[in-house]
Protein backbone atom coordinates (compact mmCIF):
# COMPACT_ATOMS: atom_id res chain seq x y z
CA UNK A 1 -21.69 17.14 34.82
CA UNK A 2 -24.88 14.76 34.59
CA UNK A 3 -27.31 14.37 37.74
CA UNK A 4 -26.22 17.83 39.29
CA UNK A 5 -28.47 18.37 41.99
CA UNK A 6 -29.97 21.83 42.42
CA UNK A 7 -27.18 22.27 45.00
CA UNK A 8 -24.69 22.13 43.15
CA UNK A 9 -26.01 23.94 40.24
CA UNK A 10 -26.52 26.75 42.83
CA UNK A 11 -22.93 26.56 43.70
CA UNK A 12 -21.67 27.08 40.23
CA UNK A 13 -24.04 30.15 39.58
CA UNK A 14 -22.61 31.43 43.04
CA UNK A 15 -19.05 31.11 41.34
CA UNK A 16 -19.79 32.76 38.92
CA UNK A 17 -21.43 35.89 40.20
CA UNK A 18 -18.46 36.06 42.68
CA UNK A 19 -16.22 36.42 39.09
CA UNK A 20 -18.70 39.73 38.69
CA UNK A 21 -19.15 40.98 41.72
CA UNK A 22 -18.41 44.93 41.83
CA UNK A 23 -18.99 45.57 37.74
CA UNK A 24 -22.71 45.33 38.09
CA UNK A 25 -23.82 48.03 40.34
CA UNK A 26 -26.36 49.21 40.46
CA UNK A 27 -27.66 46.02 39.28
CA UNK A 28 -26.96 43.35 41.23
CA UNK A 29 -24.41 40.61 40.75
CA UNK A 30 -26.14 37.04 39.97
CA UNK A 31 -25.00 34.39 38.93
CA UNK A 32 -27.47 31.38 36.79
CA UNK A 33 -26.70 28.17 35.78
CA UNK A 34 -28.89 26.12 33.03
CA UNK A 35 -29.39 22.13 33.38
CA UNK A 36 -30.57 20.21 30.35
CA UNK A 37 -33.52 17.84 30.94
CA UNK A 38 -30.73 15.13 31.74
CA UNK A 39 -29.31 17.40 34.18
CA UNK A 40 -26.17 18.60 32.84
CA UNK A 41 -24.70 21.80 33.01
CA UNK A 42 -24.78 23.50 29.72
CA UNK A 43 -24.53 27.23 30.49
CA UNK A 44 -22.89 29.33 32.77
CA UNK A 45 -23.74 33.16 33.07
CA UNK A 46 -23.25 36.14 35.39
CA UNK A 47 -24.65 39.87 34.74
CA UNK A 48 -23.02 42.51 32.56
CA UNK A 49 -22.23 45.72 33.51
CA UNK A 50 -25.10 48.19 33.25
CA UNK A 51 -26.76 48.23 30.07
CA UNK A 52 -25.88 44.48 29.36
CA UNK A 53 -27.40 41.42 29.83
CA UNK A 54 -28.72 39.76 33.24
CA UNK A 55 -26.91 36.48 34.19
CA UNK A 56 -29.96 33.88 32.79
CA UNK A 57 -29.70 35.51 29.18
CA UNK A 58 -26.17 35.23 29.03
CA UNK A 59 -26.25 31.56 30.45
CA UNK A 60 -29.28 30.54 27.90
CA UNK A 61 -27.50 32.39 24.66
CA UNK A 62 -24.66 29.42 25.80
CA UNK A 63 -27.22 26.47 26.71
CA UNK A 64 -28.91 27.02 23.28
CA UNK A 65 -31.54 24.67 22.36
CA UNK A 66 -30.34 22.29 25.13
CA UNK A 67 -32.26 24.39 27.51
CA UNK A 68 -35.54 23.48 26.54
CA UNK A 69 -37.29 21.27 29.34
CA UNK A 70 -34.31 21.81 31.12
CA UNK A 71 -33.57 23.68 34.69
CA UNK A 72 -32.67 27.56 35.61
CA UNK A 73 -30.56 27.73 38.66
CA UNK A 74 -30.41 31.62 39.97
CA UNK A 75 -29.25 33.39 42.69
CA UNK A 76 -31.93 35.93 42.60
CA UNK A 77 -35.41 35.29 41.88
CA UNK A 78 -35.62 36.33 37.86
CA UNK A 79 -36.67 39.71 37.10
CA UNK A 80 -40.44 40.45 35.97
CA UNK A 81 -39.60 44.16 34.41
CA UNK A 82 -38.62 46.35 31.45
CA UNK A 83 -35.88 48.36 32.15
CA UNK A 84 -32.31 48.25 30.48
CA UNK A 85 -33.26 44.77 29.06
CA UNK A 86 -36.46 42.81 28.60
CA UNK A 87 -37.67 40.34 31.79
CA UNK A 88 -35.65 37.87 32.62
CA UNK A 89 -38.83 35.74 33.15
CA UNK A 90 -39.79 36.28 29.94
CA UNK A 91 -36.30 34.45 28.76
CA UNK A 92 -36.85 31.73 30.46
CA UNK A 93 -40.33 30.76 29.36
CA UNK A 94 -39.32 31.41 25.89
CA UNK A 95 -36.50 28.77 26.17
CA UNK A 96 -38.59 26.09 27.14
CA UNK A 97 -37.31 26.21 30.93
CA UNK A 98 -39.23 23.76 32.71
CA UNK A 99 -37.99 24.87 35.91
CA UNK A 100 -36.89 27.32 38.34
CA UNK A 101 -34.36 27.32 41.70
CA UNK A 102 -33.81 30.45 42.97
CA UNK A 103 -31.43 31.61 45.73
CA UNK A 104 -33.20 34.79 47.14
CA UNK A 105 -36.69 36.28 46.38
CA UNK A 106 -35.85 39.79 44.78
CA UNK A 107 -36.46 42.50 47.11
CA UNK A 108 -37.01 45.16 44.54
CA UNK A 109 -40.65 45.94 43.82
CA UNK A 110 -39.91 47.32 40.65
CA UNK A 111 -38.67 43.90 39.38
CA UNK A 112 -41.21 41.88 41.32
CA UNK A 113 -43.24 38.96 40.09
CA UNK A 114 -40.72 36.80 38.18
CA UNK A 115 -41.93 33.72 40.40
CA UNK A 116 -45.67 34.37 39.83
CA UNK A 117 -44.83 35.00 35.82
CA UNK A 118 -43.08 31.92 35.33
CA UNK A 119 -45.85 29.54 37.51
CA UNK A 120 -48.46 31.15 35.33
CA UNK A 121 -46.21 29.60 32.25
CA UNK A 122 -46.69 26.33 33.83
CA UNK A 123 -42.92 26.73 35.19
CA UNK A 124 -42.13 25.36 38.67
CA UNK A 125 -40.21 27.58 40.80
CA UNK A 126 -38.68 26.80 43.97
CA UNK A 127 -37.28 29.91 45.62
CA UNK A 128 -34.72 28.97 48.87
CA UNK A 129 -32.31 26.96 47.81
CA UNK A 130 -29.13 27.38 49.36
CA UNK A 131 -31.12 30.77 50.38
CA UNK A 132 -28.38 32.16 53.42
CA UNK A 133 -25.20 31.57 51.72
CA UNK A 134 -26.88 33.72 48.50
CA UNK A 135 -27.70 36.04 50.86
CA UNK A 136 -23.93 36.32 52.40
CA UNK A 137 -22.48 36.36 49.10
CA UNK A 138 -22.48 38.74 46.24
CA UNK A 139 -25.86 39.90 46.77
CA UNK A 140 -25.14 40.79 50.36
CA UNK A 141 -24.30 44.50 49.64
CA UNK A 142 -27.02 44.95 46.65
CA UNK A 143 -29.95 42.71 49.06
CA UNK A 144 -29.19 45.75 52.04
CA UNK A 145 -28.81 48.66 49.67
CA UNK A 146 -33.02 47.24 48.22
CA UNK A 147 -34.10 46.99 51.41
CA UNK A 148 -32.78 49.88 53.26
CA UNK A 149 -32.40 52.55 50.93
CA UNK A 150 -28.75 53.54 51.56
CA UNK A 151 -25.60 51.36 50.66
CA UNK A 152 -24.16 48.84 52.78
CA UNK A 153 -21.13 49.76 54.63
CA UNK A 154 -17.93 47.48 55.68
CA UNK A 155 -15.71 48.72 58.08
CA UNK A 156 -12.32 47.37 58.04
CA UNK A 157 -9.31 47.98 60.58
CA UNK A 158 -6.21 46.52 61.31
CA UNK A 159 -5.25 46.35 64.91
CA UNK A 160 -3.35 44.75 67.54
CA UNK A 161 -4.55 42.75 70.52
CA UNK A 162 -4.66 45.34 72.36
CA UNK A 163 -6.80 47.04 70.49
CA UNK A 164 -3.94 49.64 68.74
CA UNK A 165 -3.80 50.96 65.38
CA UNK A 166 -0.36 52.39 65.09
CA UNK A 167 2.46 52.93 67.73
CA UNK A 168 2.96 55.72 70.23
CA UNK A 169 5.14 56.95 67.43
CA UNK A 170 2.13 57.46 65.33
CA UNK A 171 3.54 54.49 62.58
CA UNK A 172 1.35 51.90 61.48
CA UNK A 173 3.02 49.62 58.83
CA UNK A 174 2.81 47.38 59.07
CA UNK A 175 0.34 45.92 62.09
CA UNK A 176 -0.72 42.93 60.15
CA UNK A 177 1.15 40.88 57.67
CA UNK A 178 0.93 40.36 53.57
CA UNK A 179 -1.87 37.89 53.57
CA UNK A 180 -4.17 39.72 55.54
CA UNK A 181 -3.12 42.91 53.24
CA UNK A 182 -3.73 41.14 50.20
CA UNK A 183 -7.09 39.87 51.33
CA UNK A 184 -7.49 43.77 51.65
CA UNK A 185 -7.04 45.02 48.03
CA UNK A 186 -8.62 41.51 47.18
CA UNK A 187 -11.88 43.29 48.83
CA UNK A 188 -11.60 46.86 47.48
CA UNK A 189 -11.47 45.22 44.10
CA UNK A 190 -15.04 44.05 44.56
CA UNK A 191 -16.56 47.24 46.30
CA UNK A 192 -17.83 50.13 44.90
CA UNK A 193 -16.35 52.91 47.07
CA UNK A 194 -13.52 52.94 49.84
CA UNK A 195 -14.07 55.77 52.45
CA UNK A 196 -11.50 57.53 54.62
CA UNK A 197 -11.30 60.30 56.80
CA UNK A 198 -9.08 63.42 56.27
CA UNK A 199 -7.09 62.59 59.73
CA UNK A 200 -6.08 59.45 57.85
CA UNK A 201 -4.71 60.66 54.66
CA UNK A 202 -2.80 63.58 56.29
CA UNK A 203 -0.97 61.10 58.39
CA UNK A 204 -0.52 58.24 56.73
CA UNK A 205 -1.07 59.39 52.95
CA UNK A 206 -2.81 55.91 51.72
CA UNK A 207 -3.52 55.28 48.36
CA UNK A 208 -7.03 53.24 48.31
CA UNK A 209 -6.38 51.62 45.23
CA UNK A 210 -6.61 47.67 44.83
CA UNK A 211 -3.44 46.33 44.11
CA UNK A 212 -1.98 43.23 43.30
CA UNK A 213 1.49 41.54 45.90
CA UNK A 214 3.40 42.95 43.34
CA UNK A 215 2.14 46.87 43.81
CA UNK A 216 1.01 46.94 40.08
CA UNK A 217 -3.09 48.07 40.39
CA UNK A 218 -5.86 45.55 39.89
CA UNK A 219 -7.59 46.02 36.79
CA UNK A 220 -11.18 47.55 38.50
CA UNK A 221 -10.75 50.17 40.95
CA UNK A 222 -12.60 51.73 43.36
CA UNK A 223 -14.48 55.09 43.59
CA UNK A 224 -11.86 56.69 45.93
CA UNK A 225 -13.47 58.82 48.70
CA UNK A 226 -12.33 61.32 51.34
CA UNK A 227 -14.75 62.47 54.43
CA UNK A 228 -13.49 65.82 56.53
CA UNK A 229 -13.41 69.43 55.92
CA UNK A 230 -9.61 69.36 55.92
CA UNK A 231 -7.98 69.91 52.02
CA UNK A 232 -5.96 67.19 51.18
CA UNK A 233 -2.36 68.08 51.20
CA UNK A 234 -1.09 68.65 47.61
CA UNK A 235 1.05 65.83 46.32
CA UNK A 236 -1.06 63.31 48.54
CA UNK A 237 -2.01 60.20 46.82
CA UNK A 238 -5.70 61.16 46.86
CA UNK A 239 -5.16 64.72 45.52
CA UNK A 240 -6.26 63.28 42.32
CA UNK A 241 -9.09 64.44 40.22
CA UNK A 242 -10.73 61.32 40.33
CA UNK A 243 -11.16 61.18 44.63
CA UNK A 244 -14.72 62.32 45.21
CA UNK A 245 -13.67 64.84 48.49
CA UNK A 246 -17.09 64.96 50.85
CA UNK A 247 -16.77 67.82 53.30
CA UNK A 248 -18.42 66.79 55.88
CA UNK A 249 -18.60 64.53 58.79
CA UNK A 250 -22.37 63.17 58.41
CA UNK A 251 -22.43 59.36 57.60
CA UNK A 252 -26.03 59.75 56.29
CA UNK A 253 -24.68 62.81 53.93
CA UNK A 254 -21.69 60.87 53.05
CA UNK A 255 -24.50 57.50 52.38
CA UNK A 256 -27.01 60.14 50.84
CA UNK A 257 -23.96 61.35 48.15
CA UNK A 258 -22.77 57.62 47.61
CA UNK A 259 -26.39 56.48 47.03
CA UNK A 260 -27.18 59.19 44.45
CA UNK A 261 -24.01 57.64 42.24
CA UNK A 262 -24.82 54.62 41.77
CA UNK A 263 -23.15 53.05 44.74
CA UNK A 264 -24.13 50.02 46.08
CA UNK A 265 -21.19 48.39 48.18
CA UNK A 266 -18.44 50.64 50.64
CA UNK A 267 -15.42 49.61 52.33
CA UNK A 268 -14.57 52.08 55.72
CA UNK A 269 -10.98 52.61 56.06
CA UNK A 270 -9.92 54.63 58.34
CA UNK A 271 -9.23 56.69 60.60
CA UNK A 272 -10.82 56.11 63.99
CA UNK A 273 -13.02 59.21 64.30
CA UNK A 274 -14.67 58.30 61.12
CA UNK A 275 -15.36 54.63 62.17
CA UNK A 276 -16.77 55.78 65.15
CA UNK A 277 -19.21 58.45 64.03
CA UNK A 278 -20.60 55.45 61.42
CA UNK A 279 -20.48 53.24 64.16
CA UNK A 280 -22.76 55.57 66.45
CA UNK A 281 -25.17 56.27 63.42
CA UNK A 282 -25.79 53.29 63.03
CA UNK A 283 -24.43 52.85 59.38
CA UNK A 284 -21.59 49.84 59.91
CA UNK A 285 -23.29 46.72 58.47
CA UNK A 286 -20.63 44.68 58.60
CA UNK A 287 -17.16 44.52 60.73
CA UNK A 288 -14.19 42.95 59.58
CA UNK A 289 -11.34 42.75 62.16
CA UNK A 290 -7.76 41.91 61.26
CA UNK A 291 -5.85 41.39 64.75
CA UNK A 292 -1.97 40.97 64.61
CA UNK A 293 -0.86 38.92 67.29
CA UNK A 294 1.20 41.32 68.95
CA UNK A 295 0.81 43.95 71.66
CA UNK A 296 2.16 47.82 71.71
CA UNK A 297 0.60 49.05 74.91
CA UNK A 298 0.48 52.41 73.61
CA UNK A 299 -0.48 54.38 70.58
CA UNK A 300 -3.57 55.22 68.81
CA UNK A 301 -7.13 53.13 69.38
CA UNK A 302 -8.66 51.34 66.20
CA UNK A 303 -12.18 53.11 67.22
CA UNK A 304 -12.62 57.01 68.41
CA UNK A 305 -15.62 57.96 70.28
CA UNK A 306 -19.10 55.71 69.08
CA UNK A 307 -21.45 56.93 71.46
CA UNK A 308 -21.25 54.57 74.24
CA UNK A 309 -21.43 55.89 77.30
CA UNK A 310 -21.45 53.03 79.77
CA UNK A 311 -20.89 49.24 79.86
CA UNK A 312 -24.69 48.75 78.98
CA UNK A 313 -24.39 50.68 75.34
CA UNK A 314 -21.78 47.92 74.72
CA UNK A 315 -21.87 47.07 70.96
CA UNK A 316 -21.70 43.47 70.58
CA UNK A 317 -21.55 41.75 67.79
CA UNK A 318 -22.90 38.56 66.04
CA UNK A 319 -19.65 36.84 65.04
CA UNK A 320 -20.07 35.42 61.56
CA UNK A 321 -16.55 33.81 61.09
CA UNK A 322 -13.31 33.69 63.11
CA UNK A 323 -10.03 32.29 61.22
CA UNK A 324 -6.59 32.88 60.39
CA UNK A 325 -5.17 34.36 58.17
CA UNK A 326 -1.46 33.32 56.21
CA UNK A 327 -1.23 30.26 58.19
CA UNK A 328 -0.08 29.29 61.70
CA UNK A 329 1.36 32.68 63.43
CA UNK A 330 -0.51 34.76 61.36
CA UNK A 331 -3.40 37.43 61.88
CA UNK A 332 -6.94 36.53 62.72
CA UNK A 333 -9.83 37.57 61.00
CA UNK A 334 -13.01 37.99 62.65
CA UNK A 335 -16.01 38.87 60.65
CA UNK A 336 -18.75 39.89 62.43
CA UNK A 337 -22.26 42.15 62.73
CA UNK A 338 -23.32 44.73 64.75
């Protein structure tokens, strides 16, 4: 592709981390794309898993000798430490890289000073470009987890416009239809842990694995976890060895546990109780709202008790994204913030 601008060079490394996202943690999952000096494409890379290499080795082991004098194109600023694998920065002033665009400035002070190696090298570096939708992508859950300490936290529900999660009957399949429940397992596959409450898996015994339309599981999977001092029945889908059971109902023990595996990225599934004690901790980064247009007028809410006393304590939130989802008469996702 001669003449890419650093644009679309950003693009393609965005692509490719999204082909990575959830197998890197708890390294974050960047993508890098190498120009030649004409400004071709000639190498595409994404990070390993643990232990393997960043995203601008693997796309200058493709580029070759084609890199030199050539342009890096990174989601995240390049990495100025030893740890698993030598600097990144140090790459990329070996190959001859003449410059640098960066999505996002790494947070991490333990990997710090990439930009300030590479200038000394005689390397420009811009650091910015297309800088917000790096920072909504991939990165998004690895970016919080740096900066805050604790992993970021998704809470997804399923509801009708009236606000219900399953009839007076107490069923709940199904509120919304297949395309919003295959974006579903579509978005466990990338996370690192889905979370549900006890109240949940007695009564509707879910499973919590990523699956594909057909029912057959995706091929990465989830850390499956359970929150509540209740046992799990026996024969439940999650009485399985590997379901990490967390008896308690602290979100900041529950964070504290996740956090000391490895885990960078969690989906919040239900039940209402659960969502609502995050939700009044302050722990739900991000809110993902599949509404079924249809009404029951009775049955159980999406959210329990968060803490809000009076009309004032409203939690609003900043809508990212509203759209729908399978096409006209279908559900509607809104993706917002608290």
């Amino acid at each position: 592709m001669p003449g890419t601008t650093p644009e679309q060079a950003m693009r393609a490394a965005l692509a490719a981390s999204v082909a990575v996202h959830g197998t890197t943690s708890p390294n974050p999952p960047v993508g890098a794309v190498i120009l030649d000096a004409a400004g071709e494409i000639v190498g595409t890379g994404a990070t390993a898993p643990p232990g393997g290499p960043h995203a601008e080795v693997v796309a200058l082991r493709e580029a070759g000798e084609r890199a030199r004098g050539g342009t890096a194109v990174v989601t995240l600023e390049p990495c100025n430490h030893h740890g698993r694998t030598p600097p990144c920065s140090e790459a990329l002033v070996a190959a001859g890289i003449a410059r640098v665009h960066a999505g996002v400035a790494d947070p991490n002070p333990k990997a710090a000073g990439g930009t300030e190696r590479l200038r000394a090298a005689g390397v420009e570096v811009v650091l910015g470009t297309l800088g917000d939708e790096v920072a909504t992508g991939p990165l998004r859950a690895w970016l919080h987890a740096v900066r805050t300490g604790r992993p970021h936290v998704t809470w997804k529900f399923a509801a009708t416009l009236d606000g219900r999660s399953a009839a007076a009957d107490g069923t709940s399949r199904w509120i919304t239809g297949e395309a919003a429940r295959a974006e579903v397992h579509e978005f466990r596959s990338h996370v690192d842990a889905v979370v549900a409450g006890t109240g949940t898996v007695i009564a509707d015994d879910p499973a919590l694995t990523a699956r594909y339309p057909d029912g057959t599981d995706r091929e990465r999977q989830p850390l499956r976890v359970v929150v509540g001092n209740r046992d799990v029945p026996a024969g439940a889908r999650l009485d399985a060895p590997d379901v990490l059971h967390l008896r308690t109902h602290s979100p900041d023990d529950v964070l504290k546990e996740l956090t000391d595996r490895g885990v960078v990225d969690v989906l919040l599934e239900g039940g209402p109780r659960l969502a609502g004690a995050f939700l009044g901790a302050q722990r739900v980064d991000r809110v993902l709202a599949y509404l079924a247009p249809a009404l029951l007028g009775a049955g159980a809410a999406a959210l329990a008790d968060a803490g809000v006393g009076t009309i004032s304590d409203l939690m609003r939130l900043k809508v990212d994204s509203v759209r729908v989802v399978g096409g006209d008469g279908g559900d509607v996702l809104v993706d917002g913030r608290p």
